[in-house]
PDB file of N, CA and C in Angstrom:
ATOM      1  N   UNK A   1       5.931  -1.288  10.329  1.00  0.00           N
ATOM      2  CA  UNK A   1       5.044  -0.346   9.697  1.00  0.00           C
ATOM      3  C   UNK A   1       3.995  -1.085   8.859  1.00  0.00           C
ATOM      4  N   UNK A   2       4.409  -2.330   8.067  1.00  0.00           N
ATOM      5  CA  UNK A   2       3.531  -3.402   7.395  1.00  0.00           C
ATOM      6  C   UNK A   2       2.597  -3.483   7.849  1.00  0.00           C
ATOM      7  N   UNK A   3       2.749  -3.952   9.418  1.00  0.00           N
ATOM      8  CA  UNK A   3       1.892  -4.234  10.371  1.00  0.00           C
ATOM      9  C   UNK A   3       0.799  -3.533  10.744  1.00  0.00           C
ATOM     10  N   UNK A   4       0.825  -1.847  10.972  1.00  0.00           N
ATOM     11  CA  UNK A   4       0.316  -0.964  11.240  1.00  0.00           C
ATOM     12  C   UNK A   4      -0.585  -0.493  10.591  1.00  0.00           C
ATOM     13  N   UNK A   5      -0.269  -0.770   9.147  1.00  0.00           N
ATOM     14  CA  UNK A   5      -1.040  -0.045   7.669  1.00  0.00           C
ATOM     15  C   UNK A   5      -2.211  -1.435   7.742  1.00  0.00           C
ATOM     16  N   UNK A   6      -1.700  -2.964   7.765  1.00  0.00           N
ATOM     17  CA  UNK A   6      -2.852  -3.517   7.537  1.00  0.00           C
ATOM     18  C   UNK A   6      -3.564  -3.623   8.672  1.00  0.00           C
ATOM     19  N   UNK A   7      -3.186  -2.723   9.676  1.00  0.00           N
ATOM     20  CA  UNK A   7      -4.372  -3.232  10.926  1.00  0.00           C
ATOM     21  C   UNK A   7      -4.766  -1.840  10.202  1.00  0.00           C
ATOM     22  N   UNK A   8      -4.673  -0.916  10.017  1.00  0.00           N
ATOM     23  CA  UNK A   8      -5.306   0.628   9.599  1.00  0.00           C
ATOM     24  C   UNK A   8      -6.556   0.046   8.818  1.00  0.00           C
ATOM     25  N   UNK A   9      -5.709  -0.872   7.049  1.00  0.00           N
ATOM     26  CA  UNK A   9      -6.762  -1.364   6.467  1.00  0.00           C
ATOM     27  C   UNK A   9      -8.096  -2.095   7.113  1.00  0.00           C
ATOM     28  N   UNK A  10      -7.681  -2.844   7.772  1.00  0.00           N
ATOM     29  CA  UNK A  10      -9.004  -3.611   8.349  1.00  0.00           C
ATOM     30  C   UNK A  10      -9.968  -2.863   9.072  1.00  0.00           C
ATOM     31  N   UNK A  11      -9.116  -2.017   9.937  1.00  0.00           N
ATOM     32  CA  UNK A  11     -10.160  -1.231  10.609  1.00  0.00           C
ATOM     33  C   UNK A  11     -11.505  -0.119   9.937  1.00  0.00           C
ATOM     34  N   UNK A  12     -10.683   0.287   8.687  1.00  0.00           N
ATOM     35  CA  UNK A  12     -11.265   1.073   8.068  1.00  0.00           C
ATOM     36  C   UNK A  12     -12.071   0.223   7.168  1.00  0.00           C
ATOM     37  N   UNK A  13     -11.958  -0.820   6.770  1.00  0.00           N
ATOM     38  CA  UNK A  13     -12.966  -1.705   5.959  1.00  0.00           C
ATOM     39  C   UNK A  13     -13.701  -1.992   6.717  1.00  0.00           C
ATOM     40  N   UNK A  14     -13.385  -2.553   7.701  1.00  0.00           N
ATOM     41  CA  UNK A  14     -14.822  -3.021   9.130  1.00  0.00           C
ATOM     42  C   UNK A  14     -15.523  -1.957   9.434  1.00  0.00           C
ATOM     43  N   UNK A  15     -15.377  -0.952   9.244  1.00  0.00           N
ATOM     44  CA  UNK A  15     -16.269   0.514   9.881  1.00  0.00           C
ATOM     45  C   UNK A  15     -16.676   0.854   8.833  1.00  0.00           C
ATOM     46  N   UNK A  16     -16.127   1.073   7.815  1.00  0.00           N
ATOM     47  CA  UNK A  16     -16.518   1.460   6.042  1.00  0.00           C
ATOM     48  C   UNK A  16     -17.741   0.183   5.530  1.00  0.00           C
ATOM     49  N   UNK A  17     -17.695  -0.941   5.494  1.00  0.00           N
ATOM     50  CA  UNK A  17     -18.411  -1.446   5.047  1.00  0.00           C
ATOM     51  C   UNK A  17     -18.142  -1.186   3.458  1.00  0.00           C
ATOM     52  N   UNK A  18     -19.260  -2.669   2.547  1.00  0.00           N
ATOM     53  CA  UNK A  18     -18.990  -2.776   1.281  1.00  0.00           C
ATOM     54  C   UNK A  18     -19.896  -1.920   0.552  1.00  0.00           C
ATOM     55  N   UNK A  19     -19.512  -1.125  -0.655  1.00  0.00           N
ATOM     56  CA  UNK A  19     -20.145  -0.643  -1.184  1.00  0.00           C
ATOM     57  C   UNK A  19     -19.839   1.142  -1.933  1.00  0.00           C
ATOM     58  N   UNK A  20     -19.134   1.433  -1.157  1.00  0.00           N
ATOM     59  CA  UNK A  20     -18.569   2.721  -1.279  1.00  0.00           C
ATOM     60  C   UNK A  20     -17.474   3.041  -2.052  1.00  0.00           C
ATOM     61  N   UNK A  21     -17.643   4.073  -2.929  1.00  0.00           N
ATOM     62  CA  UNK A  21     -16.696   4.593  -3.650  1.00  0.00           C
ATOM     63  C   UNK A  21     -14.980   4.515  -3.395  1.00  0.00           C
ATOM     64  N   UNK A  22     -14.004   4.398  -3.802  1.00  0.00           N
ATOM     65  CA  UNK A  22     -12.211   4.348  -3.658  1.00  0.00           C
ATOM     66  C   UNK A  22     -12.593   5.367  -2.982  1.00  0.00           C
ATOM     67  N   UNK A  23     -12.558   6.771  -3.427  1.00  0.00           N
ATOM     68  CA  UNK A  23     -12.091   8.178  -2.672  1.00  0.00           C
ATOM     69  C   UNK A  23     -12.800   7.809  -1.118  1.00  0.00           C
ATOM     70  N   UNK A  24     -13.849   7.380  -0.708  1.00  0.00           N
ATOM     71  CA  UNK A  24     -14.255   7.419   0.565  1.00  0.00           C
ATOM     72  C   UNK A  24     -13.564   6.083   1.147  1.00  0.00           C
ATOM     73  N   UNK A  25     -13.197   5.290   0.436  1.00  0.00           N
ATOM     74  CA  UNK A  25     -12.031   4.015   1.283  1.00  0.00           C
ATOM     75  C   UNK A  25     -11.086   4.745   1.432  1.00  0.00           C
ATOM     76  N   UNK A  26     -10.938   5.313   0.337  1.00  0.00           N
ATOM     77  CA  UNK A  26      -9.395   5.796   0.891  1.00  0.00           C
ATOM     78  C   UNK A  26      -9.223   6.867   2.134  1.00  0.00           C
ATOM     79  N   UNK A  27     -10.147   7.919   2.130  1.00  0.00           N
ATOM     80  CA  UNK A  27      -9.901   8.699   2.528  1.00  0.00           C
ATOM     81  C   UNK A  27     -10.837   8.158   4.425  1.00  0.00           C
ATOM     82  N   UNK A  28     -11.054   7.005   4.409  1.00  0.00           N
ATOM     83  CA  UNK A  28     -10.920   6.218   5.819  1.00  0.00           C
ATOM     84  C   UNK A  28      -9.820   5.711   5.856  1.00  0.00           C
ATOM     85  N   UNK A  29      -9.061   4.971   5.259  1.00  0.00           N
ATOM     86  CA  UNK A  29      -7.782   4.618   5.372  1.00  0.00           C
ATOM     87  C   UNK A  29      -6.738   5.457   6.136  1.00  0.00           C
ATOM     88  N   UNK A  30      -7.123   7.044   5.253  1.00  0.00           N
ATOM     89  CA  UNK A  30      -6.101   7.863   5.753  1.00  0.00           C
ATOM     90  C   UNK A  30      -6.630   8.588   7.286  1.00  0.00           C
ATOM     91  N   UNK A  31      -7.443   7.817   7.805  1.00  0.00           N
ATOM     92  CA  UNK A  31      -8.121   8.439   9.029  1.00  0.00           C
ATOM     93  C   UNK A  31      -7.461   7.593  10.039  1.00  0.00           C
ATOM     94  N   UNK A  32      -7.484   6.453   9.887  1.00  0.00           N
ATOM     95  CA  UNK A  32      -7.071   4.539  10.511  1.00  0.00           C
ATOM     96  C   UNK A  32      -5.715   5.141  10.327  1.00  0.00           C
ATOM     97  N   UNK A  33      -4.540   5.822   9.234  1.00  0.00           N
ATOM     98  CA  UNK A  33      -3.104   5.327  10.027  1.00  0.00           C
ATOM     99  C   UNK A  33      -3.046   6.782  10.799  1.00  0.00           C
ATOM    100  N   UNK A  34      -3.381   7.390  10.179  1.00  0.00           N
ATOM    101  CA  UNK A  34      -3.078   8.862  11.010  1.00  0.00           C
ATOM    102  C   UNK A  34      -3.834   8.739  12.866  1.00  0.00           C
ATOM    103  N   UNK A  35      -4.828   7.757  13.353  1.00  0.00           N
ATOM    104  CA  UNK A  35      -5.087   7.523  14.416  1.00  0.00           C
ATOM    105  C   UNK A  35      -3.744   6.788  14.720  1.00  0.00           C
ATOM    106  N   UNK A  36      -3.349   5.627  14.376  1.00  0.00           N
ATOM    107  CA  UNK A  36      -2.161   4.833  14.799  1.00  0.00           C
ATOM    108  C   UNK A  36      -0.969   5.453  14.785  1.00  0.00           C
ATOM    109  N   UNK A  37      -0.649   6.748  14.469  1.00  0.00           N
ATOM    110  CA  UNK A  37       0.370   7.684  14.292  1.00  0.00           C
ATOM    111  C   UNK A  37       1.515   7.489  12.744  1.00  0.00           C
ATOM    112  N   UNK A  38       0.356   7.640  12.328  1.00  0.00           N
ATOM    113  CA  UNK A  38       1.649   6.978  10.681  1.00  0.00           C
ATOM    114  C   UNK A  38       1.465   8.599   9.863  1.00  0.00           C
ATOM    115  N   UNK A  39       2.337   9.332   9.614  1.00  0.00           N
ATOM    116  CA  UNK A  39       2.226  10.366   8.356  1.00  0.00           C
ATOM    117  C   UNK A  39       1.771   9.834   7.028  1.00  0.00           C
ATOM    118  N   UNK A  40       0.621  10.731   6.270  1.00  0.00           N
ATOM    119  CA  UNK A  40       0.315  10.066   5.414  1.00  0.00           C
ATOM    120  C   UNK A  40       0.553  11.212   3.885  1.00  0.00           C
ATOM    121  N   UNK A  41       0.705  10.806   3.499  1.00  0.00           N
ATOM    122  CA  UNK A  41       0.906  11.665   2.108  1.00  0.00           C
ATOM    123  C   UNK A  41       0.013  11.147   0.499  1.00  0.00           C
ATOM    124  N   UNK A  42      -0.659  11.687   0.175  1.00  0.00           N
ATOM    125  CA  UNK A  42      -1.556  11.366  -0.973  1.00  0.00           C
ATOM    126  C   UNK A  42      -1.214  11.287  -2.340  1.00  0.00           C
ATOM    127  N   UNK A  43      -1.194  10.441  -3.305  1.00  0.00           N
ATOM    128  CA  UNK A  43      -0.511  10.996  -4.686  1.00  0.00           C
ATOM    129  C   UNK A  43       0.685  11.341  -4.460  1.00  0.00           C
ATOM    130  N   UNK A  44       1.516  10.673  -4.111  1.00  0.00           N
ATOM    131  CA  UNK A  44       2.696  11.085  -4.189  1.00  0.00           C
ATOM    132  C   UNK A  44       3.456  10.413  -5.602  1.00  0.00           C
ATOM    133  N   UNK A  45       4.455  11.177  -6.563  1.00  0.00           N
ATOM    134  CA  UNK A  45       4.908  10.684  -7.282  1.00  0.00           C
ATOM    135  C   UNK A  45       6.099   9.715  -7.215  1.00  0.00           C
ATOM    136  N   UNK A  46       6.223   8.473  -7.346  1.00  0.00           N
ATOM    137  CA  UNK A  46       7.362   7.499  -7.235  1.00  0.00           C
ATOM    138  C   UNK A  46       7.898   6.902  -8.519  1.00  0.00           C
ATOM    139  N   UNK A  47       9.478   6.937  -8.683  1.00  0.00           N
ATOM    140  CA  UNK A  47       9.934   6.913  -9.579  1.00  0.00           C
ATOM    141  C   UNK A  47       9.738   5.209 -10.375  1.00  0.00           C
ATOM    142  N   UNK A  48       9.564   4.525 -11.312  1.00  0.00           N
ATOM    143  CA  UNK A  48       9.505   3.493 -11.873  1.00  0.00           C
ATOM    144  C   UNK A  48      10.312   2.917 -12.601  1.00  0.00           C
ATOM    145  N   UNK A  49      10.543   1.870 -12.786  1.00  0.00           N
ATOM    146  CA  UNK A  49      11.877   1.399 -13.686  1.00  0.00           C
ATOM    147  C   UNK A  49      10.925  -0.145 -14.164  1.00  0.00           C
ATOM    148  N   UNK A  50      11.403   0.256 -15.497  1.00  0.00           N
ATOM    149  CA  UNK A  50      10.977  -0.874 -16.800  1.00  0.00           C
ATOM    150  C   UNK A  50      10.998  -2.143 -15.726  1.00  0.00           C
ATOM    151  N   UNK A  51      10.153  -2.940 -15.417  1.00  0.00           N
ATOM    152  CA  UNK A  51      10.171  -4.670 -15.214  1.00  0.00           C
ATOM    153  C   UNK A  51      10.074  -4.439 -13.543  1.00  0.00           C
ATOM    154  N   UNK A  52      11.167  -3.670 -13.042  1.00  0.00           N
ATOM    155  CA  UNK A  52      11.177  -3.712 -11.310  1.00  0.00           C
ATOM    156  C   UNK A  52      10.663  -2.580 -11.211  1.00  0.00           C
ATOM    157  N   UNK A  53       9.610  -2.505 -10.438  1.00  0.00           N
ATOM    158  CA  UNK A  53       8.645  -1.882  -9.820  1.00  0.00           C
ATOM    159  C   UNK A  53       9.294  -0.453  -9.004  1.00  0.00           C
ATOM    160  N   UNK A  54       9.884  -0.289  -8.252  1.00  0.00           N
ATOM    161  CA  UNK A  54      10.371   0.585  -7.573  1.00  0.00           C
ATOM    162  C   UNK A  54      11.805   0.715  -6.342  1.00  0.00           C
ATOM    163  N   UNK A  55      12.062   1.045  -6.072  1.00  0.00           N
ATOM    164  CA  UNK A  55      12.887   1.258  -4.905  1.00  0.00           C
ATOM    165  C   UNK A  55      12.555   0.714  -3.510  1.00  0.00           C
ATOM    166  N   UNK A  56      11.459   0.406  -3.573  1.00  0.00           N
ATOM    167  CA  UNK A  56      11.308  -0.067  -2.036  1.00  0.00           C
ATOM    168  C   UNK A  56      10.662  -1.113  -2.132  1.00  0.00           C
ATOM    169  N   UNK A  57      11.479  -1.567  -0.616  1.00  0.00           N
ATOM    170  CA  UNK A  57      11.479  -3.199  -0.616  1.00  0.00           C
ATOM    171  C   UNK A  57      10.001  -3.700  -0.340  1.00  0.00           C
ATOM    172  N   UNK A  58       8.922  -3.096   0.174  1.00  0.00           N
ATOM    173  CA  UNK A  58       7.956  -3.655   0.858  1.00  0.00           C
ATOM    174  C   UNK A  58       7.070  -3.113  -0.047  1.00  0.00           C
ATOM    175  N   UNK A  59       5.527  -4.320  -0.857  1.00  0.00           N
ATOM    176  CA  UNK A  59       4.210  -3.474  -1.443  1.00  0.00           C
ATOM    177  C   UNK A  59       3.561  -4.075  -0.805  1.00  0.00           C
ATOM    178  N   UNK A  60       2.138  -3.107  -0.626  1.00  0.00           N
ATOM    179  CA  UNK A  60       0.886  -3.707  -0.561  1.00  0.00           C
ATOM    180  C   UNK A  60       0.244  -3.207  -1.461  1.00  0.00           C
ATOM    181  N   UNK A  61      -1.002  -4.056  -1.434  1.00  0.00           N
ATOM    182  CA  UNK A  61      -2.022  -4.093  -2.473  1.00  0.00           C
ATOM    183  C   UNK A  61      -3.109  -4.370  -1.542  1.00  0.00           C
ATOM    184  N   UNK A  62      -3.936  -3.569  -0.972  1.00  0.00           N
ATOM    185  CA  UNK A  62      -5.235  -3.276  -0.276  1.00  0.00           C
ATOM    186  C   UNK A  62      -6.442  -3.428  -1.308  1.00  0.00           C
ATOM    187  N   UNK A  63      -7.072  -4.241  -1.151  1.00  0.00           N
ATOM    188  CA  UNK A  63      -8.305  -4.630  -2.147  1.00  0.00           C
ATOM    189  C   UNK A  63      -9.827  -4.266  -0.849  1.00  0.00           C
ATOM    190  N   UNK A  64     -10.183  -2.930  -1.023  1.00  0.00           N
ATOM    191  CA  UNK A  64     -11.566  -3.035  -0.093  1.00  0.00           C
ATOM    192  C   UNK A  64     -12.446  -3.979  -1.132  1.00  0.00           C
ATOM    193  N   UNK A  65     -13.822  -4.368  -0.580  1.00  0.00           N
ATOM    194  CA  UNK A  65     -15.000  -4.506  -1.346  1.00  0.00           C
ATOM    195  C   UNK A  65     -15.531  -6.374  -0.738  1.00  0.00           C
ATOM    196  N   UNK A  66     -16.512  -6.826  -1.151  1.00  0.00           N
ATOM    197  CA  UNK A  66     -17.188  -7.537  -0.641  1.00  0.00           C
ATOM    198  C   UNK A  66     -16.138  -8.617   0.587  1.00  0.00           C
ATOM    199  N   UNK A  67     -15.000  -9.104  -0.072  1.00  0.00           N
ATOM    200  CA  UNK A  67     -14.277  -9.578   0.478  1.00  0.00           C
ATOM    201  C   UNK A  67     -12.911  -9.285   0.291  1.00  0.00           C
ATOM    202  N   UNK A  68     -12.314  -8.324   1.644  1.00  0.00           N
ATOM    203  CA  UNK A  68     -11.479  -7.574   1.075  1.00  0.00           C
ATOM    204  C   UNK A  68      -9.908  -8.382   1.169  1.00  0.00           C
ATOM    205  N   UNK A  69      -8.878  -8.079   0.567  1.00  0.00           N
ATOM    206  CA  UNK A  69      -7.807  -8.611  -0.075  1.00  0.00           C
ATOM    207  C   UNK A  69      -6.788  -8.030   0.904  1.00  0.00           C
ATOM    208  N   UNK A  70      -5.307  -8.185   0.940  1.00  0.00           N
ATOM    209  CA  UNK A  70      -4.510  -7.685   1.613  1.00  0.00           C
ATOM    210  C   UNK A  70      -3.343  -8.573   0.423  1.00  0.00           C
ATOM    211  N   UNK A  71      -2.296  -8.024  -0.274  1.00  0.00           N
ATOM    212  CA  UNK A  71      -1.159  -9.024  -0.859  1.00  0.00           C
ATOM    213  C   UNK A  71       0.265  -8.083  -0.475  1.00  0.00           C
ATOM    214  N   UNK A  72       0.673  -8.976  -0.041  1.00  0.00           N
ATOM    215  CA  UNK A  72       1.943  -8.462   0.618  1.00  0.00           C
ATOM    216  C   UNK A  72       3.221  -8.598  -0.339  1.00  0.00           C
ATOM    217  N   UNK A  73       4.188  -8.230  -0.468  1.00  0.00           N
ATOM    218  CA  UNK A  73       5.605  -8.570  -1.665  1.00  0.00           C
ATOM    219  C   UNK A  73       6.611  -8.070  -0.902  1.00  0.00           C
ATOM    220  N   UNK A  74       7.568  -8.564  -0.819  1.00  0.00           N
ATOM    221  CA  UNK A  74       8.556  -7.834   0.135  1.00  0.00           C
ATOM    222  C   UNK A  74      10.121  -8.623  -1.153  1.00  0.00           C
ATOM    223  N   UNK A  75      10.497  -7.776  -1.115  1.00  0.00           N
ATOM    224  CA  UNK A  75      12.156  -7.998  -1.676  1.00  0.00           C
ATOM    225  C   UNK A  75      13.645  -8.009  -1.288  1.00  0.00           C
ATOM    226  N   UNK A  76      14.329  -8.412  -1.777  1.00  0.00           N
ATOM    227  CA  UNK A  76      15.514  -7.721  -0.994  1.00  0.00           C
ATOM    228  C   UNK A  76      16.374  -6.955  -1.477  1.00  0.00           C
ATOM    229  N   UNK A  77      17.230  -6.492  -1.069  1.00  0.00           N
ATOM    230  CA  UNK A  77      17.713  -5.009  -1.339  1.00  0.00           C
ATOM    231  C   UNK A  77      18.542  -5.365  -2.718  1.00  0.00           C
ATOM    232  N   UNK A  78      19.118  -6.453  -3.028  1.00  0.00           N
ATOM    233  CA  UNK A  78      19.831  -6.613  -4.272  1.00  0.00           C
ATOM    234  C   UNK A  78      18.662  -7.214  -5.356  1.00  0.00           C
ATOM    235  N   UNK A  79      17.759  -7.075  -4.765  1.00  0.00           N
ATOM    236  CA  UNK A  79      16.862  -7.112  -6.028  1.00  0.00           C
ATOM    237  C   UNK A  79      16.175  -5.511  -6.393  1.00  0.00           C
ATOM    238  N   UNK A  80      16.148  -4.998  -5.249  1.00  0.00           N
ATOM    239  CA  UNK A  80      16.152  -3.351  -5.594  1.00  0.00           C
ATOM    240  C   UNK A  80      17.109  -2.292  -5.970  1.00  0.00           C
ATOM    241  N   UNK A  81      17.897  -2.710  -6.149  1.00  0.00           N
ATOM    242  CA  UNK A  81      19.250  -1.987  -7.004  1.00  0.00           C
ATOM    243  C   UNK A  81      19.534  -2.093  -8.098  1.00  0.00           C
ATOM    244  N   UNK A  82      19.149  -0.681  -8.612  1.00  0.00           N
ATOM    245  CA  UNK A  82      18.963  -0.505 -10.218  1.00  0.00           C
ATOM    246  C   UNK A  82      20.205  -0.900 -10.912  1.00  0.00           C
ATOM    247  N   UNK A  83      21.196  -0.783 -10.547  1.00  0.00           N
ATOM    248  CA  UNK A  83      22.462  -1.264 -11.076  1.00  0.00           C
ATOM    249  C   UNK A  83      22.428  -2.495 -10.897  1.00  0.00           C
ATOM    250  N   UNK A  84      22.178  -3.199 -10.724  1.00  0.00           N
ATOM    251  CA  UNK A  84      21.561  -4.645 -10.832  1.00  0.00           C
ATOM    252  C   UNK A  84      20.855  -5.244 -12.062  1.00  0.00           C
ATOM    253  N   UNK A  85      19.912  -4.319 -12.449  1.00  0.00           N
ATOM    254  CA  UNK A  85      19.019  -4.409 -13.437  1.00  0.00           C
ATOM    255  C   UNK A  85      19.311  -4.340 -14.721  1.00  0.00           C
ATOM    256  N   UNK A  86      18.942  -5.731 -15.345  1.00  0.00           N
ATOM    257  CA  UNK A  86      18.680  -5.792 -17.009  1.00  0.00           C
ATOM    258  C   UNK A  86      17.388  -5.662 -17.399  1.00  0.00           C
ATOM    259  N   UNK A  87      17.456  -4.716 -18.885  1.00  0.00           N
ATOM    260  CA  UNK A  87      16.047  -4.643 -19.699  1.00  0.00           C
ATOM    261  C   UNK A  87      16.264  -5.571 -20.644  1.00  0.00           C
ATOM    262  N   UNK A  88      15.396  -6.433 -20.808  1.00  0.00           N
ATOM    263  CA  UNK A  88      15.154  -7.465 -21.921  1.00  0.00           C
ATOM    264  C   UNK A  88      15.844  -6.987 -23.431  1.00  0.00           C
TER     265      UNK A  88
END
């Protein structure tokens, strides 16, 4: 699915071009996975925990604009288990 979202990104930055507002990147983005068959959901609320980021193992960080970014983070599952977790 990693795979899918950053070919989505590229495509939609290569056709989008630099210069344009988030809401119109984004809302090419959501044009690029929904062609590749990905469900997309907007604003969705995800739960957070002090220091570790979330529940799921895989982020991206999509940077459109002159030269656009892609940063990948992937974890593993015992680093995503809140019972695992100390707060300072």
């Amino acid at each position: 699915m990693t795979e899918k979202i950053i070919k989505a990104f590229c495509a939609a930055d290569n056709g989008l071009g630099y210069g344009f507002l988030e809401k119109v990147c984004v809302n090419t983005l959501v044009i690029e996975l929904e062609r590749l068959g990905l469900k997309v959901a907007r604003n969705v609320t995800i739960q957070v925990f002090y220091l570790r980021a979330t529940l799921y193992e895989v982020g991206l960080l999509l940077n459109c604009g002159l030269k656009p970014k892609v940063k990948h983070l992937a974890y593993s599952n015992s680093r995503k288990d809140p019972t695992t977790w100390k707060n300072p």
